[in-house]
C-alpha atoms as a PDB file:
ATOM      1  CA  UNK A   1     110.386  94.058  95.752  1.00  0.00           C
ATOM      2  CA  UNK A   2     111.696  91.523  93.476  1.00  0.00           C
ATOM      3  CA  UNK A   3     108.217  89.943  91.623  1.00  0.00           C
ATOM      4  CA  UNK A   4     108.558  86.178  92.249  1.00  0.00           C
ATOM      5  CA  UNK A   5     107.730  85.301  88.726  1.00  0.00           C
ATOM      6  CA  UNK A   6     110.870  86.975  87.525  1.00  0.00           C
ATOM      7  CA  UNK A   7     113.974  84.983  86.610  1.00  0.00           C
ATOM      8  CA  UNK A   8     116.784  84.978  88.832  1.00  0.00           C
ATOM      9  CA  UNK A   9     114.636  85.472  92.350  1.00  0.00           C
ATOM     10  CA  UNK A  10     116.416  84.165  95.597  1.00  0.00           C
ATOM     11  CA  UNK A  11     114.533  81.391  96.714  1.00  0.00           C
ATOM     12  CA  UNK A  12     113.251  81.496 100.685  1.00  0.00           C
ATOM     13  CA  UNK A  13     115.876  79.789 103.018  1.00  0.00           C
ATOM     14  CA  UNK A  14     118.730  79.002 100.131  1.00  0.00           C
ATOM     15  CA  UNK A  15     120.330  81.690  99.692  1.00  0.00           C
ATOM     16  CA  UNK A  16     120.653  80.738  95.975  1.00  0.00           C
ATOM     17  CA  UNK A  17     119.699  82.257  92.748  1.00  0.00           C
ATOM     18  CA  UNK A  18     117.492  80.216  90.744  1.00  0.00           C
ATOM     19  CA  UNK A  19     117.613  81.017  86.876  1.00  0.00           C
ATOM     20  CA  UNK A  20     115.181  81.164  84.358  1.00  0.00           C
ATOM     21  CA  UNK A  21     111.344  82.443  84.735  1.00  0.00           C
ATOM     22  CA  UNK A  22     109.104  80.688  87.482  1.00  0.00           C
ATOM     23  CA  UNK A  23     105.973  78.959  86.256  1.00  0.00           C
ATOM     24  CA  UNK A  24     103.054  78.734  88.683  1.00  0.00           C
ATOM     25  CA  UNK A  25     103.146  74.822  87.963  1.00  0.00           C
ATOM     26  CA  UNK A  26     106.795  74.493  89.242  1.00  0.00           C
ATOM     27  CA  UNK A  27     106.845  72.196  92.104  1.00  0.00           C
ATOM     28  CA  UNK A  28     109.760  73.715  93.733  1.00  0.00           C
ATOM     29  CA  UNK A  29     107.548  76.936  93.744  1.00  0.00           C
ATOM     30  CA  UNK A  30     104.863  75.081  95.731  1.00  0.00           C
ATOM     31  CA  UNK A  31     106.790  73.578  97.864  1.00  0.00           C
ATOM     32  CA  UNK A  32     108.314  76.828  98.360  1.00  0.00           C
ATOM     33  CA  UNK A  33     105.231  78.426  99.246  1.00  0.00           C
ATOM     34  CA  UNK A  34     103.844  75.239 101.225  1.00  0.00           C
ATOM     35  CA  UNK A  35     106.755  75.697 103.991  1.00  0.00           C
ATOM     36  CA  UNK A  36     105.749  79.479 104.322  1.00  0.00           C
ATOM     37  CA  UNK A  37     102.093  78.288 104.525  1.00  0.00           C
ATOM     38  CA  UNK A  38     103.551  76.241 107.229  1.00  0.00           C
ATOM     39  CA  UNK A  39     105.661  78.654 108.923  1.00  0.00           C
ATOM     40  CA  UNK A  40     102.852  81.134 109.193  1.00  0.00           C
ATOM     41  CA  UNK A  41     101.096  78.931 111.785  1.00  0.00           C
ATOM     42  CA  UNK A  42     104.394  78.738 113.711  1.00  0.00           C
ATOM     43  CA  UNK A  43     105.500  82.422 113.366  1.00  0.00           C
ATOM     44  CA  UNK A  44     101.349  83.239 114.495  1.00  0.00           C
ATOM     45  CA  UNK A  45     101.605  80.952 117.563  1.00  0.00           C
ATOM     46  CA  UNK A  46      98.068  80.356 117.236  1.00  0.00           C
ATOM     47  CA  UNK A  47      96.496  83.435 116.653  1.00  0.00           C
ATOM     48  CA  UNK A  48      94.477  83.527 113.233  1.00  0.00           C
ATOM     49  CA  UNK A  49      94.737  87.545 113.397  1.00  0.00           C
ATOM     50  CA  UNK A  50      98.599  87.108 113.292  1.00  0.00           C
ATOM     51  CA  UNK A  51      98.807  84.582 110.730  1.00  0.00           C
ATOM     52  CA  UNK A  52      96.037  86.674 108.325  1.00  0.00           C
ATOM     53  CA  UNK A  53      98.535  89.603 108.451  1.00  0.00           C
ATOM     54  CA  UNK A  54     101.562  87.456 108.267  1.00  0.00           C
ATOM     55  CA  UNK A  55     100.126  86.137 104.904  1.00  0.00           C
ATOM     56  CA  UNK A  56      98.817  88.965 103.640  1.00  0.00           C
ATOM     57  CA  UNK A  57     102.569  91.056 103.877  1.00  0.00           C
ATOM     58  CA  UNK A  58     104.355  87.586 101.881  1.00  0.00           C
ATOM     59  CA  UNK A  59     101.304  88.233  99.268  1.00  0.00           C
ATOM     60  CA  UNK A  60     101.318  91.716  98.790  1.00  0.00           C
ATOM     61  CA  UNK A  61     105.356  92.091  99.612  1.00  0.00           C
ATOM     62  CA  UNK A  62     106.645  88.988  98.101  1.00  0.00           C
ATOM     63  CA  UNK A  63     104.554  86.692  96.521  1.00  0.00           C
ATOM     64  CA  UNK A  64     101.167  88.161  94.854  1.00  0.00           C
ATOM     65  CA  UNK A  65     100.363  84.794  93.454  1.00  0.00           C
ATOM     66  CA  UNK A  66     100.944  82.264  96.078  1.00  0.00           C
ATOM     67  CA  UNK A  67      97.185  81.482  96.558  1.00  0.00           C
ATOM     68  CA  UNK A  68      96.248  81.757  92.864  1.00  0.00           C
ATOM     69  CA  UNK A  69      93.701  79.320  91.344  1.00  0.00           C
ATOM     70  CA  UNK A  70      95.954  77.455  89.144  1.00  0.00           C
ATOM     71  CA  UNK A  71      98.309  75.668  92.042  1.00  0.00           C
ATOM     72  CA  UNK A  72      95.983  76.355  94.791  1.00  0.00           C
ATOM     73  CA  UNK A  73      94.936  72.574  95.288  1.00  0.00           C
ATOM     74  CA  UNK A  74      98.457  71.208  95.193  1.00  0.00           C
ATOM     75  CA  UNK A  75      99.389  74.166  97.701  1.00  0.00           C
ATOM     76  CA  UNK A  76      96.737  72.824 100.305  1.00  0.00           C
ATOM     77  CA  UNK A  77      97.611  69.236  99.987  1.00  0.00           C
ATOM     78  CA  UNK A  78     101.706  70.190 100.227  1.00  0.00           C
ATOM     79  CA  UNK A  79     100.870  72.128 103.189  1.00  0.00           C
ATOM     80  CA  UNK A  80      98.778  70.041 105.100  1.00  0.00           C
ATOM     81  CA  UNK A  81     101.112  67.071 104.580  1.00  0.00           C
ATOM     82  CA  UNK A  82     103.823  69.528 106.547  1.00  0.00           C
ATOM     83  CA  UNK A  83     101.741  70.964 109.165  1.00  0.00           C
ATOM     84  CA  UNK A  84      99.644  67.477 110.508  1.00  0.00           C
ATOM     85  CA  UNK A  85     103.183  65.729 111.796  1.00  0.00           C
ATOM     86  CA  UNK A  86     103.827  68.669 113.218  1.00  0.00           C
ATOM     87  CA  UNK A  87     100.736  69.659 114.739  1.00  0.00           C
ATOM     88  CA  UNK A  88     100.110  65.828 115.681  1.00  0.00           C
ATOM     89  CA  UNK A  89     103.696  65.264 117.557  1.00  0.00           C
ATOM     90  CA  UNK A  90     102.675  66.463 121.320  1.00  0.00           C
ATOM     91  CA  UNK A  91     106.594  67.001 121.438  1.00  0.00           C
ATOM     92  CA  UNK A  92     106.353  69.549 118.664  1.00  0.00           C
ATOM     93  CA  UNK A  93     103.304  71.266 119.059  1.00  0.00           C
ATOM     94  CA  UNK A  94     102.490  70.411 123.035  1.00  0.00           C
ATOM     95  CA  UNK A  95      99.391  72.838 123.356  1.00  0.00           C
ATOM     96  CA  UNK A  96      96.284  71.562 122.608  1.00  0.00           C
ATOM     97  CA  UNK A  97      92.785  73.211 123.384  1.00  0.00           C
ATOM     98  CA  UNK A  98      90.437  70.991 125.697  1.00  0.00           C
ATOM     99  CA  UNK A  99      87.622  70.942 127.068  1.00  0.00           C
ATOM    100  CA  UNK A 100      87.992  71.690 131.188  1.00  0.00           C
ATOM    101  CA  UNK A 101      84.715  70.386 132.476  1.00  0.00           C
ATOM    102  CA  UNK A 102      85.074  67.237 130.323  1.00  0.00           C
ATOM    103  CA  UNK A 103      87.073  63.872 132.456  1.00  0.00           C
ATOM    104  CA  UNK A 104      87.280  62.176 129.007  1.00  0.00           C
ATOM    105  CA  UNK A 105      90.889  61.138 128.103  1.00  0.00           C
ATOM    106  CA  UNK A 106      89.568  61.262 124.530  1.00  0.00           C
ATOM    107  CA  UNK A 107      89.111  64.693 124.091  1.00  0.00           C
ATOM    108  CA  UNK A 108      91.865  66.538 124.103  1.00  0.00           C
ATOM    109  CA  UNK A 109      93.000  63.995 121.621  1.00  0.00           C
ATOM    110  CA  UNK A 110      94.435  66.098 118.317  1.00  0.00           C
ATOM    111  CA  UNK A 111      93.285  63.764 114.812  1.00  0.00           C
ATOM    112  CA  UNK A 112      94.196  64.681 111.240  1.00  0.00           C
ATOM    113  CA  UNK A 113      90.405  65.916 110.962  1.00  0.00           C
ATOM    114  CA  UNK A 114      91.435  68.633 113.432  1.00  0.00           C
ATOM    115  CA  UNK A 115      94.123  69.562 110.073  1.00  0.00           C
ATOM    116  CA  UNK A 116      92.271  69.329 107.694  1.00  0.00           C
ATOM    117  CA  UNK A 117      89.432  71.914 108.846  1.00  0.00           C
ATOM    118  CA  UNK A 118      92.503  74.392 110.137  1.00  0.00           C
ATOM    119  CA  UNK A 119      94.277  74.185 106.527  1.00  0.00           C
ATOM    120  CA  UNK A 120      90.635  74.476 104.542  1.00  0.00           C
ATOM    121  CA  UNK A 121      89.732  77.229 106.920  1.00  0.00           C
ATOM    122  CA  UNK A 122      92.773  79.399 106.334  1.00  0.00           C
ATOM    123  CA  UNK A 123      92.666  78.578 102.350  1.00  0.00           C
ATOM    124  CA  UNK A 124      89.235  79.388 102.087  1.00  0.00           C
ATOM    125  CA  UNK A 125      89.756  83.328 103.875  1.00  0.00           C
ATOM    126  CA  UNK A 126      92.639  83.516 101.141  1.00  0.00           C
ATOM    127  CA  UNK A 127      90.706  82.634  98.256  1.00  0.00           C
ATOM    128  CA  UNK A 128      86.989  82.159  98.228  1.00  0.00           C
ATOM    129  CA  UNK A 129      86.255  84.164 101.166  1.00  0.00           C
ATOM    130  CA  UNK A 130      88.597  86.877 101.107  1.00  0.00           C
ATOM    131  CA  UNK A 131      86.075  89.348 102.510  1.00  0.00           C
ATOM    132  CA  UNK A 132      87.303  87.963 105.583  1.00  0.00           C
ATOM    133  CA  UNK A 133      90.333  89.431 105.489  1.00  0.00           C
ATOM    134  CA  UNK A 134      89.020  92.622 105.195  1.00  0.00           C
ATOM    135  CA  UNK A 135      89.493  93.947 108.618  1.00  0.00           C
ATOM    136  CA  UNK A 136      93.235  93.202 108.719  1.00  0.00           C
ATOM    137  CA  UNK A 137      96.012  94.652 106.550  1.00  0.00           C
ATOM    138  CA  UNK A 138     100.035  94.135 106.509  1.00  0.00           C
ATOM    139  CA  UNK A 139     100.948  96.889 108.429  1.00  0.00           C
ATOM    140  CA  UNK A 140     104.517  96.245 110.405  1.00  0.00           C
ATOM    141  CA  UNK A 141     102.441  97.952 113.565  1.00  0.00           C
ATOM    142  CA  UNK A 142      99.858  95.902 113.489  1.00  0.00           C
ATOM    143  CA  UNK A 143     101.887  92.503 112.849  1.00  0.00           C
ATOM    144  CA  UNK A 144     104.469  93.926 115.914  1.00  0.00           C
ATOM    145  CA  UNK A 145     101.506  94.533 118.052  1.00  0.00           C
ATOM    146  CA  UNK A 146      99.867  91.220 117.617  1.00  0.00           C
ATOM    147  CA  UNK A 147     103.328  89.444 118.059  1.00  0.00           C
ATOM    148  CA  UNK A 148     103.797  91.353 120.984  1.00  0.00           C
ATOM    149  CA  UNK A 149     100.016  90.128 122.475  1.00  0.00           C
ATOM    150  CA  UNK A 150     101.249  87.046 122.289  1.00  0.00           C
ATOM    151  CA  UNK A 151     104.350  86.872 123.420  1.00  0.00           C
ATOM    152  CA  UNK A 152     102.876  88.461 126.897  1.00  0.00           C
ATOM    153  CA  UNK A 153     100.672  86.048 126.778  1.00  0.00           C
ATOM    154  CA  UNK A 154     102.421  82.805 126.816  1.00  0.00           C
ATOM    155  CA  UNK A 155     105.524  84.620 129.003  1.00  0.00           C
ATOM    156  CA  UNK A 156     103.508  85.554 131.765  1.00  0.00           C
ATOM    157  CA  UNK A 157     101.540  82.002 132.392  1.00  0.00           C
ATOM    158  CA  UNK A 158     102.900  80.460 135.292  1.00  0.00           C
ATOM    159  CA  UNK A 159     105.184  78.398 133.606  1.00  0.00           C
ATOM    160  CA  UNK A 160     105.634  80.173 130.538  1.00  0.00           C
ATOM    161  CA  UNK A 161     105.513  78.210 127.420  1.00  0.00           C
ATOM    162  CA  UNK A 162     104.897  75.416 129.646  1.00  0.00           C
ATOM    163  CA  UNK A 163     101.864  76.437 131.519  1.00  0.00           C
ATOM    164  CA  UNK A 164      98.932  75.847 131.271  1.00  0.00           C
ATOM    165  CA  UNK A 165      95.907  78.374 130.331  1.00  0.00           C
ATOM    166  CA  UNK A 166      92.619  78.220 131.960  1.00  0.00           C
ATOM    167  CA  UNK A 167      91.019  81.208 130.543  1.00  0.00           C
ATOM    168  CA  UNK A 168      91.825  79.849 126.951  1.00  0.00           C
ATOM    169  CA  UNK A 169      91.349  76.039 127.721  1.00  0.00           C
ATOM    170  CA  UNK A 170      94.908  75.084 126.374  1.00  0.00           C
ATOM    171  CA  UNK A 171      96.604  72.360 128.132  1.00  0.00           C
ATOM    172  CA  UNK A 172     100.298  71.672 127.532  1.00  0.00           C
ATOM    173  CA  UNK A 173     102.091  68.598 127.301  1.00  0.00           C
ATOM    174  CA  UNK A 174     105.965  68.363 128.944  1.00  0.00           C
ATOM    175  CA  UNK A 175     107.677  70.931 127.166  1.00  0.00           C
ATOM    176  CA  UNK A 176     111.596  70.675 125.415  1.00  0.00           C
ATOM    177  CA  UNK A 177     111.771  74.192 124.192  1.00  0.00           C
ATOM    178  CA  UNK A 178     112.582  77.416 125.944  1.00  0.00           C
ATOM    179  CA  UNK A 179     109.352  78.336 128.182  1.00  0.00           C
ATOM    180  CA  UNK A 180     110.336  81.724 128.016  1.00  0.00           C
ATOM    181  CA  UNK A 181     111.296  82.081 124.233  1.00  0.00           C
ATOM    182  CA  UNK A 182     110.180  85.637 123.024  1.00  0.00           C
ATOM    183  CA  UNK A 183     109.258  85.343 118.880  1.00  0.00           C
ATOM    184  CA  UNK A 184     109.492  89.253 119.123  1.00  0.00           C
ATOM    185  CA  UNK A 185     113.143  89.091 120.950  1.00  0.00           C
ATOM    186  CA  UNK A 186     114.609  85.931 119.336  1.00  0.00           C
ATOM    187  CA  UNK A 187     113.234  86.635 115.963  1.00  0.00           C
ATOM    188  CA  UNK A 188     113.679  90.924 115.673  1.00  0.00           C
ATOM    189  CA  UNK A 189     115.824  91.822 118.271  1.00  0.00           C
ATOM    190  CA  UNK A 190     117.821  89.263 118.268  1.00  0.00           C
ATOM    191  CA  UNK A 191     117.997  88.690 114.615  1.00  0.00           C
ATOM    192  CA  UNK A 192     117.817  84.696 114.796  1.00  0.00           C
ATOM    193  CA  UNK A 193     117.102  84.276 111.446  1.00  0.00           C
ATOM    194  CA  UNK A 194     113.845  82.191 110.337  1.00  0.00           C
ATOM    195  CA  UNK A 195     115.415  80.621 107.450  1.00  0.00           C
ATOM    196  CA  UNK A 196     112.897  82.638 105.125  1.00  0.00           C
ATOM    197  CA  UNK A 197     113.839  85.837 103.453  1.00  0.00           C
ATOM    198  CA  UNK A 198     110.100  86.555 103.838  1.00  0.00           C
ATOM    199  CA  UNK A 199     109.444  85.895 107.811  1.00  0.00           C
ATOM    200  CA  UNK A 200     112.957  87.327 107.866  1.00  0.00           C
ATOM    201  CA  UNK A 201     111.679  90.549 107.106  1.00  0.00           C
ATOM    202  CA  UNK A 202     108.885  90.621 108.762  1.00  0.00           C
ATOM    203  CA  UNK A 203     110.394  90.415 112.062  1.00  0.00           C
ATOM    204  CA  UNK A 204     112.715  92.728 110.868  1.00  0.00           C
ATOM    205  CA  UNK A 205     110.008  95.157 109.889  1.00  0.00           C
ATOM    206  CA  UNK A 206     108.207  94.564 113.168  1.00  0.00           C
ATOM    207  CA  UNK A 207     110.586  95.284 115.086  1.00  0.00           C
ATOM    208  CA  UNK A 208     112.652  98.317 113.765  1.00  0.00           C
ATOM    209  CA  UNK A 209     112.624 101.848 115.857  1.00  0.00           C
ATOM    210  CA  UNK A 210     110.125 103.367 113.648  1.00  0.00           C
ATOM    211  CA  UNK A 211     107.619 100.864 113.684  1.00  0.00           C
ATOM    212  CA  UNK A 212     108.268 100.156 117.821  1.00  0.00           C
ATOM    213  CA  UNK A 213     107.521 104.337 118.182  1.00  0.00           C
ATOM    214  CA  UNK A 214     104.312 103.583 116.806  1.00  0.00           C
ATOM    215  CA  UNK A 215     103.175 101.006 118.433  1.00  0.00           C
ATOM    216  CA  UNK A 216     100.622 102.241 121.252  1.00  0.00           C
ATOM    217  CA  UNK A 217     101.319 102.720 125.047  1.00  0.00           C
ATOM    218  CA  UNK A 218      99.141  99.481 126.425  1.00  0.00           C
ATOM    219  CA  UNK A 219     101.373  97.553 123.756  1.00  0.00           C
ATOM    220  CA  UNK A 220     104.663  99.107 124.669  1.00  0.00           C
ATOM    221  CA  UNK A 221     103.712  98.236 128.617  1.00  0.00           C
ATOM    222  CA  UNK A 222     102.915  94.535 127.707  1.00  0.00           C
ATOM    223  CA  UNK A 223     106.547  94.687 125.269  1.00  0.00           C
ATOM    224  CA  UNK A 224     108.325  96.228 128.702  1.00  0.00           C
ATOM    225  CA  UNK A 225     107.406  93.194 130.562  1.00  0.00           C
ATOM    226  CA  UNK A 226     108.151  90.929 127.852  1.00  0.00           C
ATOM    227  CA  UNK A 227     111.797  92.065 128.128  1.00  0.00           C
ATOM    228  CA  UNK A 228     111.721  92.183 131.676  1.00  0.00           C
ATOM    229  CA  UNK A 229     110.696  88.399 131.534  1.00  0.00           C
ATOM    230  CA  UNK A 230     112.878  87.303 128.952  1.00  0.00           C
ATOM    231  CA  UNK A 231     115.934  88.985 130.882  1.00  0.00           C
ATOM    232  CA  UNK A 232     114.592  87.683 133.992  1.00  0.00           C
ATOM    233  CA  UNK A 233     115.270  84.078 132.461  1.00  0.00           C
ATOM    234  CA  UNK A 234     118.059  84.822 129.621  1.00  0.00           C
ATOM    235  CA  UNK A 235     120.583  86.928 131.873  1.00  0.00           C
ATOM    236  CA  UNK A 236     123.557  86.026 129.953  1.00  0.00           C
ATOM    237  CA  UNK A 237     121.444  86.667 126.217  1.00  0.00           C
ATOM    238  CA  UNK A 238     120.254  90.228 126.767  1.00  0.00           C
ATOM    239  CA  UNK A 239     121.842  92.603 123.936  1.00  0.00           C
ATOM    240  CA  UNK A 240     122.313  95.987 123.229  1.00  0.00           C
ATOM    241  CA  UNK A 241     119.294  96.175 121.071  1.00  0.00           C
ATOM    242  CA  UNK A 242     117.085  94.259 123.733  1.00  0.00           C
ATOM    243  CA  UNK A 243     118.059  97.301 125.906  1.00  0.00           C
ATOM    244  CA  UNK A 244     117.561  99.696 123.690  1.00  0.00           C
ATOM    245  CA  UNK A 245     113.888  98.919 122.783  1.00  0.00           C
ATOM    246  CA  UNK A 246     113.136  98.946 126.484  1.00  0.00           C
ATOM    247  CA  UNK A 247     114.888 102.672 126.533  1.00  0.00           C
ATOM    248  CA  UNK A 248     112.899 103.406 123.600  1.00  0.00           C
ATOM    249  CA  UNK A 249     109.712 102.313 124.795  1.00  0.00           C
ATOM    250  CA  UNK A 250     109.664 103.428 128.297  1.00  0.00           C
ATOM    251  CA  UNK A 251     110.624 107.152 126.067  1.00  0.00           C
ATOM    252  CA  UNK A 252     107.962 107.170 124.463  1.00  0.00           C
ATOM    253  CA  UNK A 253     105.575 106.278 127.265  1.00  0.00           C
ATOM    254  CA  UNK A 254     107.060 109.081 129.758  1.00  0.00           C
ATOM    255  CA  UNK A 255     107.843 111.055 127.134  1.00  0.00           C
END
């Protein structure tokens, strides 16, 4: 991989070549690494397990010095001003976790707060507290298998997207997007692109042959059924690759 500090590196989502070497106190480089701060919490759909391993592949992969000490601060405060209008817009982000046994109106209220602990919580396991981090690693399996977790476990909610979920206390607000949008399908399979060479690769990573033939039998069950719902509900989107990773998995489960 191309070392971000080196002149001439393709920005994420241009498509451009930017000359000249890349100083840690460029704002375009903060910015830069802001929106894939921000995209990690998308790309995750919740899950801090995802978005530690997400992170940890643009860092070792991409960008080894995205949470250094010298633009660290400016990082947080760039990507906490994009992620509270999104998190905050119940059109955007319509899931919020609340309290079941609790009839006040007021709770299930999101408030900037709410952002600022999530963004100081997921800078602090990146740079203070990296122990944390310890039990995860950026292994395409292990990124596939988590995306595939939760995929299953938004598709299969009565409703999809759009259901509700008791067992996690996560209520959901009307719903505009696809309730039965795979991030595994649209993202891998399909090849939608994320508009981030990083994420880009990811899903492409995630979702290749050989990392799919590795991925255990309980997972390839719960990525069956993912297909098998998505199809269910896309019947004029299903592709060639779509069915092949549901001939490859159900191979490798019945040998």
């Amino acid at each position: 991989m191309t070392n971000p500090s080196e002149a001439n590196m393709i920005q994420p989502g241009t498509g451009e070549e930017r000359v000249g070497p890349l100083s840690i106190d460029d704002g375009q480089f903060v910015a830069d690494m802001a929106r894939l701060v921000f995209l990690s919490y998308r790309f995750s759909q919740g899950a801090i397990g995802t978005q530690n391993r997400m992170l940890l592949y643009i860092e070792n992969h991409f960008h080894p010095d995205i949470f250094e000490q010298a633009h660290v601060e400016r990082l947080r405060e760039k990507a906490k001003g994009m992620i509270g209008p999104y998190f905050l817009n119940q059109a955007t982000h319509p899931a919020t976790a609340i309290p079941w046994d609790d009839d006040s109106p007021e709770a299930a209220v999101k408030t900037p707060l709410i952002v600022t602990n999530e963004v100081a919580g997921l800078f602090e396991r990146f740079t203070t507290a990296r122990e944390i981090l310890d039990g995860f690693d950026d292994n395409p399996t292990g990124i596939a298998q988590s995306v595939i977790v939760l995929d299953h476990d938004y598709l299969t909610r009565p409703g999809g997207r759009a259901g509700d979920s008791h067992a996690l206390k996560i209520a959901v607000s009307p719903y505009a997007r696809d309730p039965y949008e795979s991030m595994f399908i649209k993202y891998g399979l399909n090849g939608h692109t994320t508009t981030t060479q990083e994420f880009d690769e990811i899903f492409a990573t995630a979702t290749s042959e050989e990392t799919i033939r590795k991925l255990d039998p309980h997972t390839l069950a719960l990525l069956v059924e993912v297909i098998d719902i998505y199809n269910t509900n896309h019947s004029m989107e299903t592709t060639a690759r779509i069915r092949r990773t549901k001939e490859i998995c159900m191979e490798v489960l019945h040998g």
